[in-house]
N, C-alpha and C. Protein backbone atom coordinates (compact mmCIF):
# COMPACT_ATOMS: atom_id res chain seq x y z
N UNK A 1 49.41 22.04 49.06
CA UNK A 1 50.65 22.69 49.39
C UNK A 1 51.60 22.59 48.19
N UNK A 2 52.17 23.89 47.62
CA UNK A 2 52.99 23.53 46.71
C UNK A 2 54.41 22.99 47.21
N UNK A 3 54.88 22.63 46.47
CA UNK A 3 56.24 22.31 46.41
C UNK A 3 57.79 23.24 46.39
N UNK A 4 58.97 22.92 46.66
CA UNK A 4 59.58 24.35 47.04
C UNK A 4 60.11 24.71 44.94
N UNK A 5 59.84 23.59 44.37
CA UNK A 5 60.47 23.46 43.01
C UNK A 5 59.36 24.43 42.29
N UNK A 6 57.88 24.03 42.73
CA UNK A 6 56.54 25.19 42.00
C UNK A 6 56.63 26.37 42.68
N UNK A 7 56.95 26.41 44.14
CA UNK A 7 57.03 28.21 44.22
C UNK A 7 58.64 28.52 43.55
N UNK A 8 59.26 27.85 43.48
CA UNK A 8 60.49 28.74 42.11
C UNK A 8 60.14 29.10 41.33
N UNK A 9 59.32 28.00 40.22
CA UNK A 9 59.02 28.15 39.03
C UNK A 9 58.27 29.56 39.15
N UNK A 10 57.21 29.30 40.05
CA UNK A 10 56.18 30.79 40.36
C UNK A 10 56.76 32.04 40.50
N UNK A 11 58.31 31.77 41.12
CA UNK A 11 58.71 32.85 41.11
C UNK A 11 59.30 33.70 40.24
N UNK A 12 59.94 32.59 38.78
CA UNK A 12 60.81 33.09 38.11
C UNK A 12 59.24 33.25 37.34
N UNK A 13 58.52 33.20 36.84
CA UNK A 13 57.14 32.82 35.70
C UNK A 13 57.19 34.93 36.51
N UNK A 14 57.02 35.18 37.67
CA UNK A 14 56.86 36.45 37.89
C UNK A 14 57.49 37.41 37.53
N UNK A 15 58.96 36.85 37.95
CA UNK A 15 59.87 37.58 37.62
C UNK A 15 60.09 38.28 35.90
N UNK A 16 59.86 36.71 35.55
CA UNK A 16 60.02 37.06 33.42
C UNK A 16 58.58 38.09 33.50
N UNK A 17 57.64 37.86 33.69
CA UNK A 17 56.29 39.19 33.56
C UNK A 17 56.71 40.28 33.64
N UNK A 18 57.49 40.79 35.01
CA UNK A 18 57.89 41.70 35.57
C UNK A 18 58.81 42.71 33.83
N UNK A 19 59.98 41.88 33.68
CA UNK A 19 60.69 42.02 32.67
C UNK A 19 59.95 42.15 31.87
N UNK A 20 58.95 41.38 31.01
CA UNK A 20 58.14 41.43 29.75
C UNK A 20 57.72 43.13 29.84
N UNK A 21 57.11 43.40 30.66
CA UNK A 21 56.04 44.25 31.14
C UNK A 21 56.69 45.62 31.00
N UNK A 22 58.12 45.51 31.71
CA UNK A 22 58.84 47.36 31.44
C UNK A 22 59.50 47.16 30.24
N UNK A 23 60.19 45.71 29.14
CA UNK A 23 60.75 45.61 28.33
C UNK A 23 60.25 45.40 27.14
N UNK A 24 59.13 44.82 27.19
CA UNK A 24 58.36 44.53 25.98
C UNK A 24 59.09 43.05 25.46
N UNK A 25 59.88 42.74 26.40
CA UNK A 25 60.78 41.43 25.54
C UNK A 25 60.26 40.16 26.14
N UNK A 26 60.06 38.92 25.31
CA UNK A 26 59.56 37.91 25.98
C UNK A 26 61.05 37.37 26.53
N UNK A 27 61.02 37.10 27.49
CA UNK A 27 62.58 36.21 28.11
C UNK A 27 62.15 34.42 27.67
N UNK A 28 63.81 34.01 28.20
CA UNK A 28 63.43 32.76 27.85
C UNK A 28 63.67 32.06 29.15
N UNK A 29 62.96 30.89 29.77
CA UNK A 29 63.04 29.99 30.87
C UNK A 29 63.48 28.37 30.43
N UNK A 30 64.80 28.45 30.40
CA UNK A 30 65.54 27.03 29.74
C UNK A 30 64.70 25.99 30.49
N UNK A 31 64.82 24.97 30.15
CA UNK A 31 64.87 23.57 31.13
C UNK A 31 66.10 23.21 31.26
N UNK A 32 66.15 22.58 32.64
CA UNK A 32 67.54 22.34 33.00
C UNK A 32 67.16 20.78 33.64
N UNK A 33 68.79 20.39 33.42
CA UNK A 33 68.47 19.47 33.87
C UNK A 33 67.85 18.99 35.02
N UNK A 34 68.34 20.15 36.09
CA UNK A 34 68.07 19.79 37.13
C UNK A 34 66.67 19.38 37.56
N UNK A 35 65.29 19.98 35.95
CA UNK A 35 64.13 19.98 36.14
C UNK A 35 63.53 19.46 35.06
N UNK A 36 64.20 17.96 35.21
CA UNK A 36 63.78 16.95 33.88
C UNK A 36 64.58 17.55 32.70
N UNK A 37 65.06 18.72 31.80
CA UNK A 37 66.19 18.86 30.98
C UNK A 37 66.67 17.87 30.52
N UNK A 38 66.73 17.87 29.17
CA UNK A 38 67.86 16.83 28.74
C UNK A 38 69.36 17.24 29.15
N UNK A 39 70.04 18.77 29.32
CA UNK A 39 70.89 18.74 29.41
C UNK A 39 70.98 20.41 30.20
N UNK A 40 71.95 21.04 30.48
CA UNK A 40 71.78 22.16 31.25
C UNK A 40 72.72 23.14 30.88
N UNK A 41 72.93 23.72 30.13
CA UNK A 41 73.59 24.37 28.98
C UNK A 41 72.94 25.96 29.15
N UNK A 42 71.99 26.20 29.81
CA UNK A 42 71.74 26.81 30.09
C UNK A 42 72.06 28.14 30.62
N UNK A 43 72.48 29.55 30.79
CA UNK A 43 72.51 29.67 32.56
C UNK A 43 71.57 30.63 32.92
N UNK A 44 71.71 30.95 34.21
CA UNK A 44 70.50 31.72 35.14
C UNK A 44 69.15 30.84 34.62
N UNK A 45 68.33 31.38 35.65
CA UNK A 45 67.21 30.57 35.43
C UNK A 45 66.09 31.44 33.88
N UNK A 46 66.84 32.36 33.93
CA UNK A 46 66.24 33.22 32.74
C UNK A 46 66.72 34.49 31.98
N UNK A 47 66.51 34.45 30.97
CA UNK A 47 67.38 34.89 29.94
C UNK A 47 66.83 35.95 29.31
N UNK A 48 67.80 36.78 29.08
CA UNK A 48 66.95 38.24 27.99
C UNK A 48 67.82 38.74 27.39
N UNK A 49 67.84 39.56 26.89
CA UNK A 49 68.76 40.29 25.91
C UNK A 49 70.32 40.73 26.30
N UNK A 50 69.92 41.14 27.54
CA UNK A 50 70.61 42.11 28.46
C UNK A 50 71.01 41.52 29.92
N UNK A 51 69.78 40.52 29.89
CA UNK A 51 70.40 39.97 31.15
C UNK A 51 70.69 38.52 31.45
N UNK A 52 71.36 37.61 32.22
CA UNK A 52 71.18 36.09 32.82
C UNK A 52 70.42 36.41 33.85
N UNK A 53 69.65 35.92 34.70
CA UNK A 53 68.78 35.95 35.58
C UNK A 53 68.74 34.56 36.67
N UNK A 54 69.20 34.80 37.52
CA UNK A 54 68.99 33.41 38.93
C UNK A 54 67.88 33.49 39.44
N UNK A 55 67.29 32.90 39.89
CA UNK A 55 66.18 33.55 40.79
C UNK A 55 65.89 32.31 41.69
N UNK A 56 65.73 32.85 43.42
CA UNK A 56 66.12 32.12 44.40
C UNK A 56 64.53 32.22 45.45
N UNK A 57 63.95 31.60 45.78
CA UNK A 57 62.94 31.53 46.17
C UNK A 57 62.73 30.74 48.02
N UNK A 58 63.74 31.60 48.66
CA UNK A 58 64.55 30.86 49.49
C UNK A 58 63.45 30.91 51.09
N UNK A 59 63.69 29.54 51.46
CA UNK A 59 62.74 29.02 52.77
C UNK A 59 63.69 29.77 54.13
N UNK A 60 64.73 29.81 54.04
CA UNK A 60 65.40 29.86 55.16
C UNK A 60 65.72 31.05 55.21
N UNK A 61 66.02 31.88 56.04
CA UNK A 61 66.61 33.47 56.22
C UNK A 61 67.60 33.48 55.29
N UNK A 62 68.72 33.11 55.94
CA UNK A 62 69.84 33.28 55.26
C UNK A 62 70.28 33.32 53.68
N UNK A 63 71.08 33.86 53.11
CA UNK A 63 70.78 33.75 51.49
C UNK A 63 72.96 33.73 51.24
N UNK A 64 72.88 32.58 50.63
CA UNK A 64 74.20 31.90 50.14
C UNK A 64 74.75 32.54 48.91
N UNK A 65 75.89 33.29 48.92
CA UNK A 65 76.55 33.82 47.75
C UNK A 65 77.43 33.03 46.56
N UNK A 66 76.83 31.05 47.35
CA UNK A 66 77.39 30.52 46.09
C UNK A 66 76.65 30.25 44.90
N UNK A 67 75.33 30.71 45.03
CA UNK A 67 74.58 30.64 44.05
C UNK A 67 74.87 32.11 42.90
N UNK A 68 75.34 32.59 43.52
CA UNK A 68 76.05 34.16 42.65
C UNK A 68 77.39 33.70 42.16
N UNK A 69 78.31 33.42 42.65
CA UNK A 69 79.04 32.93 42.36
C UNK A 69 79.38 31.95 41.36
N UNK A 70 78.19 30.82 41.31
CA UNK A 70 77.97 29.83 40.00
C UNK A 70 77.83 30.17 39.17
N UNK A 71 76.47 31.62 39.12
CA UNK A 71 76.24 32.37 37.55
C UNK A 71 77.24 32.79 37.68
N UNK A 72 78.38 34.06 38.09
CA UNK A 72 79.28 34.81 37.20
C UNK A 72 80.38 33.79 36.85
N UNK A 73 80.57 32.77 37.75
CA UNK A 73 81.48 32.11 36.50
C UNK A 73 80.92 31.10 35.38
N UNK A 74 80.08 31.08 34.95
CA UNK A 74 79.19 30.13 34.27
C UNK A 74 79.00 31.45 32.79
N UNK A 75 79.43 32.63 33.29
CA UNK A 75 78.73 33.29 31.93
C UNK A 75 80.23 33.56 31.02
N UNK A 76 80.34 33.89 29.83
CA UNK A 76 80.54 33.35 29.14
C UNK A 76 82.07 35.14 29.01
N UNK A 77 83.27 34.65 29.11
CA UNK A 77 84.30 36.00 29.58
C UNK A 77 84.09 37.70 28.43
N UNK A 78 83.35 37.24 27.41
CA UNK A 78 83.30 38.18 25.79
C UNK A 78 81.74 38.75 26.07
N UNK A 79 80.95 38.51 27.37
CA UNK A 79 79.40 38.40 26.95
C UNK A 79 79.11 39.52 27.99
N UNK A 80 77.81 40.23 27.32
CA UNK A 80 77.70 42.11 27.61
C UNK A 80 76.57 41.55 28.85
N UNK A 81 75.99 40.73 28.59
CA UNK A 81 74.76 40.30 29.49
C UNK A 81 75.21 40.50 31.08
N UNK A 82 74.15 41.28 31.56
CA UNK A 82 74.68 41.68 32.95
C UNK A 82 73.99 39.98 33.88
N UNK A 83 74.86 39.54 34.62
CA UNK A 83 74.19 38.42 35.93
C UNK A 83 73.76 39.56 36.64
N UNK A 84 72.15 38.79 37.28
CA UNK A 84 71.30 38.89 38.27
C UNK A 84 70.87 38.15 38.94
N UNK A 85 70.61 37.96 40.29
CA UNK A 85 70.52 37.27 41.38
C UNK A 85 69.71 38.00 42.15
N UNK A 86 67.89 37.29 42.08
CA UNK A 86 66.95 37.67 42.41
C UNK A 86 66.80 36.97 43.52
N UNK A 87 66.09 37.29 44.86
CA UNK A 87 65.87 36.81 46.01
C UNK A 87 64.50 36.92 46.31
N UNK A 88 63.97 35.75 46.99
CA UNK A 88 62.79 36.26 47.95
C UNK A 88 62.87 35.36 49.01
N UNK A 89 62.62 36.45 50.07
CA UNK A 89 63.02 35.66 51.32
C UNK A 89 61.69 34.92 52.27
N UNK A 90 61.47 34.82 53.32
CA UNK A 90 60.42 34.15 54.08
C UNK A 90 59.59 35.12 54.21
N UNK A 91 60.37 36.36 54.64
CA UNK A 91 59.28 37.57 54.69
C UNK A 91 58.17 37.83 53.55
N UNK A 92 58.56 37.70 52.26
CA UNK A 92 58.41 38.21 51.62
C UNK A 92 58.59 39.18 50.40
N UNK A 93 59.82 39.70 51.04
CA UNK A 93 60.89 40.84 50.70
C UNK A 93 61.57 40.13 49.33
N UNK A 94 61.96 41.26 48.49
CA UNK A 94 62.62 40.54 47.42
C UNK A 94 64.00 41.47 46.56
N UNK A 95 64.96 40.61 46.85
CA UNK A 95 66.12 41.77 46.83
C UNK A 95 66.85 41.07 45.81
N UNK A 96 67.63 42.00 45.22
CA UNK A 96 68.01 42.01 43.68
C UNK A 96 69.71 41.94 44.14
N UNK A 97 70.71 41.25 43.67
CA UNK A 97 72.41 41.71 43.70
C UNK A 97 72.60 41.69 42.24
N UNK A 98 73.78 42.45 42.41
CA UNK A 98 74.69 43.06 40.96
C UNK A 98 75.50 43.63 41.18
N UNK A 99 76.62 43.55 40.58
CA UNK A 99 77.96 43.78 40.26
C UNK A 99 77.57 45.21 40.57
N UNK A 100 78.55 45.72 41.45
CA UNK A 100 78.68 47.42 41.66
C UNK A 100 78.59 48.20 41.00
N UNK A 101 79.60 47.48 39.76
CA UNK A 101 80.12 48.31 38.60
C UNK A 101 78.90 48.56 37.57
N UNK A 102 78.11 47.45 37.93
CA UNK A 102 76.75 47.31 36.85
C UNK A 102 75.61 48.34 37.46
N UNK A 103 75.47 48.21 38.85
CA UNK A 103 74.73 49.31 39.60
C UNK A 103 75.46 51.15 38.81
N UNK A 104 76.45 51.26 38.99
CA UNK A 104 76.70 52.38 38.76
C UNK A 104 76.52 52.68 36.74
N UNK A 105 76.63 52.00 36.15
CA UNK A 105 76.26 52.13 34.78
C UNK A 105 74.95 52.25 34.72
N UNK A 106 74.02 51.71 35.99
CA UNK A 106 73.08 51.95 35.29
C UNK A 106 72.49 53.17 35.74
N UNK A 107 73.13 53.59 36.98
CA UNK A 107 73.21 55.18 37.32
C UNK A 107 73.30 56.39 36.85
N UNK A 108 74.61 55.89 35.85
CA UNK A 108 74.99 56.64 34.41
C UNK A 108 74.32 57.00 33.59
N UNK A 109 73.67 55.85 33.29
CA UNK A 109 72.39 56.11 32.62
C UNK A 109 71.08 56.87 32.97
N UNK A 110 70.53 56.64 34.19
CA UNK A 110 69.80 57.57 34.60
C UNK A 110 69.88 58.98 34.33
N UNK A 111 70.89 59.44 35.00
CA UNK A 111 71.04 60.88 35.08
C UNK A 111 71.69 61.66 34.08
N UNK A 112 72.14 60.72 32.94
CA UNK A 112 72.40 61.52 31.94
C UNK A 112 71.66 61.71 30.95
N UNK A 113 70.26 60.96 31.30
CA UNK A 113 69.36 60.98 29.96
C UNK A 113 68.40 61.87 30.37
């Protein structure tokens, strides 16, 4: 039986693929303290060019907006990097949040290219 700390890891190890795969970019997966880290300087559980990345691998239904809340104030007030807050729930299901304003830019983008 894994552990709830190895299905995270499993989840974010997916998540960065996912990214690699349409971006061509390797992301980066800090150590934190919280997971042996010397220090946690870090943020989101993963990092890319463009984005901070949380990623929540959650046992219980319910899904807590203080973990969203920690990344956007944790990122840095001058920095273009959009926060993301990846979910997967008991079902299975796996749902993405973002800033409205970031949803609609990237809307912008769609349909004008």
């Amino acid at each position: 039986m894994k552990t709830s700390r190895g299905k995270g890891k499993q989840f974010e190890e997916q998540i960065a693929f996912k990214f690699k795969c349409i971006t061509g970019e390797e992301s980066i997966r800090p150590t934190k303290a919280s997971s042996g880290g010397v220090r946690n300087t870090e943020i989101g559980d993963i990092l890319t060019t463009d984005f901070f990345i949380e990623c929540k691998n959650h046992e219980a239904a319910s899904i807590s907006l203080r973990v969203w809340d920690k990344l956007i104030n944790s990122i840095p007030m001058n920095s273009a990097k959009i926060p993301l807050y990846i979910i997967r729930r008991p079902t299975g299901e796996q749902l993405i949040t973002l800033k409205l304003e970031d949803f609609f830019n990237f809307l912008t983008e769609i349909y004008k290219a």
